[in-house]
Protein backbone atom coordinates (compact mmCIF):
# COMPACT_ATOMS: atom_id res chain seq x y z
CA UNK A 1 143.63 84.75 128.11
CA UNK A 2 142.49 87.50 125.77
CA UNK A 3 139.04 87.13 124.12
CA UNK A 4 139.05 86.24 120.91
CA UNK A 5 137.06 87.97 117.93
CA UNK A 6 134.22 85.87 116.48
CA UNK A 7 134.82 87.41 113.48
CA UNK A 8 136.58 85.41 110.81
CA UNK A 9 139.67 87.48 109.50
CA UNK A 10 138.51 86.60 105.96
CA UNK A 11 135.60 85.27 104.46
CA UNK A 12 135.49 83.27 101.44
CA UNK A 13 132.86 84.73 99.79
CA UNK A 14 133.82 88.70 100.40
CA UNK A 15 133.66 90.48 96.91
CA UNK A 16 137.35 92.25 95.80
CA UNK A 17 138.28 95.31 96.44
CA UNK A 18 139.28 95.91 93.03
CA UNK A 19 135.62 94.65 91.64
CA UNK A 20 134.30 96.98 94.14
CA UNK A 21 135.79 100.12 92.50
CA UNK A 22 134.69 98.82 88.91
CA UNK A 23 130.98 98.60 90.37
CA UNK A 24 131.77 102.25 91.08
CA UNK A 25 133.00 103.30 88.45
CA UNK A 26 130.11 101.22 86.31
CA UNK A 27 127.68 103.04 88.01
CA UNK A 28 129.04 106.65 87.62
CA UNK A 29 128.58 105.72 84.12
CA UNK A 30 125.63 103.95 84.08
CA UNK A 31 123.83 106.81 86.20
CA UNK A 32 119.98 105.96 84.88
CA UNK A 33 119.99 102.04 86.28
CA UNK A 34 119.10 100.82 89.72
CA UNK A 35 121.55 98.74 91.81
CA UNK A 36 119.37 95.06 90.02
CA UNK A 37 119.86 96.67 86.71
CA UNK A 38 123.82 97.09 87.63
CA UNK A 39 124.33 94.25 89.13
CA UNK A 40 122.76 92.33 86.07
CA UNK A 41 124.34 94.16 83.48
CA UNK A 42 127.90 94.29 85.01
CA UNK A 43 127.65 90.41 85.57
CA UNK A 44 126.78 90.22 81.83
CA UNK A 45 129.47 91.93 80.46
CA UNK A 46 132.03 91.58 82.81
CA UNK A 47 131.46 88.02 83.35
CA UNK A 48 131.75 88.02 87.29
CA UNK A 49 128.97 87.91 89.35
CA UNK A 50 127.72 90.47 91.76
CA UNK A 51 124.89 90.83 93.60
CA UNK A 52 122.21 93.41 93.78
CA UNK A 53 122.68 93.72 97.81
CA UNK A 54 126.37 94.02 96.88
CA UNK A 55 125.78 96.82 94.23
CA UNK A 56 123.42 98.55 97.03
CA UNK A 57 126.09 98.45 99.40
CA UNK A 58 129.11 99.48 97.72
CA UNK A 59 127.16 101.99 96.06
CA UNK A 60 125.74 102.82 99.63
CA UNK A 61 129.02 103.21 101.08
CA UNK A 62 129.84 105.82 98.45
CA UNK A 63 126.85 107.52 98.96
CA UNK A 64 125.46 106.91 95.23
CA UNK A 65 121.90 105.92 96.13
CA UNK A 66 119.39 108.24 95.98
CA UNK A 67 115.90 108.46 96.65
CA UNK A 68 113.44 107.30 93.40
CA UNK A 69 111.82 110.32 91.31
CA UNK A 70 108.73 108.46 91.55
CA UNK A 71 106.84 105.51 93.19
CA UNK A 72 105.90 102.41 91.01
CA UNK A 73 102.74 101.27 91.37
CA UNK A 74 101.73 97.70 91.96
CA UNK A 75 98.99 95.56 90.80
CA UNK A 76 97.24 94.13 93.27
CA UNK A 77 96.82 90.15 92.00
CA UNK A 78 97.21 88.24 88.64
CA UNK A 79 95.51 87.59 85.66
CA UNK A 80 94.17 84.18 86.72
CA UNK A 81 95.02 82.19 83.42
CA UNK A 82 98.90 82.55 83.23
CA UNK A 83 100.38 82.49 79.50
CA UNK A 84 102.99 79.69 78.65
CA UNK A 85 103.95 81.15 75.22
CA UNK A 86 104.61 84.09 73.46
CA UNK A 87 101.54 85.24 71.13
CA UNK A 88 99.28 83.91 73.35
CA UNK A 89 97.87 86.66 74.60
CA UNK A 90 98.02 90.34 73.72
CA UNK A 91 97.20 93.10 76.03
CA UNK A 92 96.35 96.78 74.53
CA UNK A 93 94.58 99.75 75.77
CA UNK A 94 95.50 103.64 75.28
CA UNK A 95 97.57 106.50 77.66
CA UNK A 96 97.46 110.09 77.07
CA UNK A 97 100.50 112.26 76.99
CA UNK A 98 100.57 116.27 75.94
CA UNK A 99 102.08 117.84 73.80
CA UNK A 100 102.06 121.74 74.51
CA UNK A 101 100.52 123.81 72.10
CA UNK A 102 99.05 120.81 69.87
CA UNK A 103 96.47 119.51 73.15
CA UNK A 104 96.22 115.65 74.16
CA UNK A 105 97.47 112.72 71.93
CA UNK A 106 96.63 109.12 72.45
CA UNK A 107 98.85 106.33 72.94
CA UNK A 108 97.97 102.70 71.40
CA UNK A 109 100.35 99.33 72.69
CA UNK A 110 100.03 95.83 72.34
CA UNK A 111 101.94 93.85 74.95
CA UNK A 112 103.00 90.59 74.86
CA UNK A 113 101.59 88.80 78.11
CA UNK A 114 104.48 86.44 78.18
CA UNK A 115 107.28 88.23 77.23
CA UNK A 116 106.07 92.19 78.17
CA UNK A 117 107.46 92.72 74.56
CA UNK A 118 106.03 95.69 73.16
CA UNK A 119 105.10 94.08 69.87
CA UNK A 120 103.43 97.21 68.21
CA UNK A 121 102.30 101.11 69.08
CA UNK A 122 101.06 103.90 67.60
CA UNK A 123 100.65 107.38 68.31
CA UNK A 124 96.76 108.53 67.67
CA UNK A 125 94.60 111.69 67.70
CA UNK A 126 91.59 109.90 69.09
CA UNK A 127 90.96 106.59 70.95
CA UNK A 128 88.34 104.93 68.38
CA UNK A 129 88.08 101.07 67.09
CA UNK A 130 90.13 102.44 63.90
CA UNK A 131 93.07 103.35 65.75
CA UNK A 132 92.79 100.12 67.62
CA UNK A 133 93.03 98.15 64.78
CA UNK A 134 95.84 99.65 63.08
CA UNK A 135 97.31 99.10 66.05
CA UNK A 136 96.46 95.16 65.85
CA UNK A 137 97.21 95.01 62.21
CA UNK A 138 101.01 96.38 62.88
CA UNK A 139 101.02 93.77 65.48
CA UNK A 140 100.16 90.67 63.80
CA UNK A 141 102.58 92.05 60.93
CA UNK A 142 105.41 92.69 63.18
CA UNK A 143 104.45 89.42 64.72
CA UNK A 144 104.23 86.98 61.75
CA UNK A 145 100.95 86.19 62.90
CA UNK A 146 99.53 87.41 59.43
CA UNK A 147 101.99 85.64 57.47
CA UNK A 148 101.81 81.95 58.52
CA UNK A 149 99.14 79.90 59.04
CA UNK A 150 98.84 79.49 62.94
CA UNK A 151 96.57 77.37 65.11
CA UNK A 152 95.08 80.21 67.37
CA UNK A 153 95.40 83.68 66.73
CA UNK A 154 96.51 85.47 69.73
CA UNK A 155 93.63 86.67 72.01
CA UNK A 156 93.30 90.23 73.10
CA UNK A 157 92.90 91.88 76.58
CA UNK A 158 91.20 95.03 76.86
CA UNK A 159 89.39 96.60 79.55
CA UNK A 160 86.05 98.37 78.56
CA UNK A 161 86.66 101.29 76.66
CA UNK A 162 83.97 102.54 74.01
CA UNK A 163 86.66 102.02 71.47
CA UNK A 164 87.15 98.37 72.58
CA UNK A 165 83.43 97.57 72.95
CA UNK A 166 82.52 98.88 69.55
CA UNK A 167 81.21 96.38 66.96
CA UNK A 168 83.53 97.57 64.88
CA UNK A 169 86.52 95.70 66.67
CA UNK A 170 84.39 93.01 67.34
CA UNK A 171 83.92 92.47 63.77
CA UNK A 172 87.32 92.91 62.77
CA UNK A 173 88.50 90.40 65.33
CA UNK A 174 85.90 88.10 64.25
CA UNK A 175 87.28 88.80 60.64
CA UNK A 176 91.12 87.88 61.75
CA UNK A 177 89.94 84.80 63.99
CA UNK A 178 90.77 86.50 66.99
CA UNK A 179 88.88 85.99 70.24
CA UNK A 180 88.63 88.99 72.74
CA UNK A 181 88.59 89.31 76.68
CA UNK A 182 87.77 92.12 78.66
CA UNK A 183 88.68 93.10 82.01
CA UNK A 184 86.19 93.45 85.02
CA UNK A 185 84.82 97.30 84.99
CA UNK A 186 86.65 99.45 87.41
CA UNK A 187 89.41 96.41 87.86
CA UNK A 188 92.69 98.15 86.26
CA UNK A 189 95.07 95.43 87.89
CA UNK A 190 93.54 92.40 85.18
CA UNK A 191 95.30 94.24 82.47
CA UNK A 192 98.67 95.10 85.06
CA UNK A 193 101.10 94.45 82.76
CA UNK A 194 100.49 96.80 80.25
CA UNK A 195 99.50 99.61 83.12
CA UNK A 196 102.65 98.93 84.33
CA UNK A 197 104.35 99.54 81.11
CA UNK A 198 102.33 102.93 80.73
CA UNK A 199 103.43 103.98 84.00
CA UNK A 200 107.56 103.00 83.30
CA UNK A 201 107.06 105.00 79.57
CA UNK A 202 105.51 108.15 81.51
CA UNK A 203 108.09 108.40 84.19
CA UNK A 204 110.81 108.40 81.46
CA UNK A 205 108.59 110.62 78.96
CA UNK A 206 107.52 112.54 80.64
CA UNK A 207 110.65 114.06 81.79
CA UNK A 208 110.44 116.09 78.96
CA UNK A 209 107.78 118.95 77.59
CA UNK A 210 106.41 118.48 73.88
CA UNK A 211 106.09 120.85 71.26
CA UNK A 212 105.67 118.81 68.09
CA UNK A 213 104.39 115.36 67.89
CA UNK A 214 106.98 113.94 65.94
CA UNK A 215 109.43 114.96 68.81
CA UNK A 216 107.25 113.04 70.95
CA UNK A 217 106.73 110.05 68.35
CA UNK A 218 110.86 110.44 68.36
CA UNK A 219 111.06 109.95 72.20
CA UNK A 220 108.56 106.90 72.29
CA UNK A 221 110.35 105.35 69.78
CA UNK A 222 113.57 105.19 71.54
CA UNK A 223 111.99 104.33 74.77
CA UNK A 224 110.59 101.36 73.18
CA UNK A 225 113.62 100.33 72.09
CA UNK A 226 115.07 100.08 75.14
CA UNK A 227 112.24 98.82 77.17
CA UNK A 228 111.69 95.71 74.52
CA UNK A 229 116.43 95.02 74.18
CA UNK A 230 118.28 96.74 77.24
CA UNK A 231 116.13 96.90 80.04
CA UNK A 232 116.72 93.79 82.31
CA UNK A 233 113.20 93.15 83.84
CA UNK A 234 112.75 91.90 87.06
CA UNK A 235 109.43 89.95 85.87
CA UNK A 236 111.26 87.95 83.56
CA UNK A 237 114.36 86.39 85.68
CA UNK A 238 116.06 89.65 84.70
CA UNK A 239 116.19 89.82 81.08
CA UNK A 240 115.00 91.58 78.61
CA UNK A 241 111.14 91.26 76.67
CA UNK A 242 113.22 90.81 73.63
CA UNK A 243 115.22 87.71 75.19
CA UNK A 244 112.00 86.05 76.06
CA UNK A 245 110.19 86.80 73.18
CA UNK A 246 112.77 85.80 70.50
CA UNK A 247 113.93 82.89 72.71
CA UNK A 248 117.23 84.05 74.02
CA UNK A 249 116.29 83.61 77.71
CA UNK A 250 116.93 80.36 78.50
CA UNK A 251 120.73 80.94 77.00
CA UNK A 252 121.39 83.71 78.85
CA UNK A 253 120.49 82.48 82.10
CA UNK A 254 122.63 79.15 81.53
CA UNK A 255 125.58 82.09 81.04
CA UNK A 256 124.69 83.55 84.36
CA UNK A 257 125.08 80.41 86.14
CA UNK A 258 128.45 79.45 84.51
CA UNK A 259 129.05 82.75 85.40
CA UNK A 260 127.88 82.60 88.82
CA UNK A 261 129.87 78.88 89.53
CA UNK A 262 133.14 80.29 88.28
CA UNK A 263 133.17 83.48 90.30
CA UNK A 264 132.45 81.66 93.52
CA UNK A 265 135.55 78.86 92.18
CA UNK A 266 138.15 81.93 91.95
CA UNK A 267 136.25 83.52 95.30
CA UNK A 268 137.24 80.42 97.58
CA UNK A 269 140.85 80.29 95.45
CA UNK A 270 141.55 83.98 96.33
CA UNK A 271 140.34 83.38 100.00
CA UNK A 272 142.88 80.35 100.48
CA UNK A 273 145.08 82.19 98.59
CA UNK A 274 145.22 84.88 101.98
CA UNK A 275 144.55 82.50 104.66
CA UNK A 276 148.17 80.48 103.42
């Protein structure tokens, strides 16, 4: 009358061995993405479905997590008046980065609210209405929004910097039939999304020292590539700001759910496969 385990010898749902070690090996590649990022993009292009608590723990087992370089900050609540559309709503406002020997330069973005797509930047010497607008006006060409007649222009999100309170902007908005918001003084988290952009750009930017602005316009550049096509963000179901903001998402996440249904379908086949 020995005890029996209450353990189940196999369980249906138990990821392979063998996609175990390709997780692995993924991830000694992949060395810059976190176990969500992994998980999404092996699913992707491998077409089976893992898990990020999987990733974690295989990876955990193999002792391939390490602590972050940095801690992300959080806003604390929501722009009240959620966006159901790209071009709805564009966020901007400036960061500062160094570049040693040369002093302080300034960094102008507009953000999509809907998609986080980085629609348009610009590297700047000063933070005045001027550089905000050429900001805007590679925006709304990069955007189509000054090529086609459209309803409503999008409306911008500032918080209340001299160079955004100048009448300068407000007459060029005025001129482009733009209408402008501005945050509540001293309340950073109304414009989040874009200070949480600035603060993913700096921890990868900053990385490196400057010597010449163009190596520094060189390194924005790329980041801003990847942030807007091959970063999967966890604000947007795991995709990209490019998916969202070029319409892709919807697609993709259909994929992952084929994908999801057929790895569970060869899951239970492998599991009766063992318990025969």
């Amino acid at each position: 009358m020995q005890d029996q385990s209450p353990k189940p010898k196999h369980v249906w749902n138990r990821v392979p061995d063998d996609v175990k070690r390709k997780v692995v090996d993924f991830a000694l590649i992949e060395t810059e993405l976190s176990p969500r990022e992994l998980a999404m993009t092996f699913t992707d292009q491998e077409r089976y479905l893992v898990s990020e608590s999987t990733v974690y723990r295989v990876l955990k087992a193999q002792d391939l997590i390490t602590s972050p370089a940095f801690i992300v900050l959080k806003a604390a609540s929501e722009f009240k008046d959620k966006t159901t559309a790209i071009n709805q709503l564009w966020q901007t406002d400036f960061t500062y980065i160094k570049v040693l020997g040369w002093g302080w330069f300034y960094f102008s973005t507009v953000l999509d609210d809907y998609s986080r797509y980085i629609v348009s930047w610009k590297l700047c010497t000063n933070m005045r209405a001027q550089d905000v607008t050429d900001t805007l006006d590679l925006a709304l060409q990069a955007s189509g929004c000054d090529q086609v007649h459209v309803v409503h222009k999008p409306r911008l999100l500032s918080d209340n910097g001299s160079s955004y309170v100048s009448g300068d902007l407000a007459e060029w908005l005025k001129d482009k039939g733009m209408k402008h918001s501005r945050g509540a003084p001293y309340h950073p988290q109304t414009q989040g999304k874009i200070e949480r952009w600035h603060q993913t750009l700096k921890n990868r930017i900053l990385l490196e020292n400057y010597f010449l602005p163009g190596d520094l316009e060189a390194q924005i550049e790329a980041f801003v590539d990847h942030y807007n096509h091959q970063r999967y963000h966890e604000g947007l179901n795991n995709v990209t700001p490019a998916d969202v903001y070029f319409g892709r998402d919807k697609a993709i996440l259909q994929q992952r759910e084929r994908i999801k249904r057929k790895t569970l379908e060869t899951r239970r086949l492998h599991h009766r496969q063992r318990a025969a």
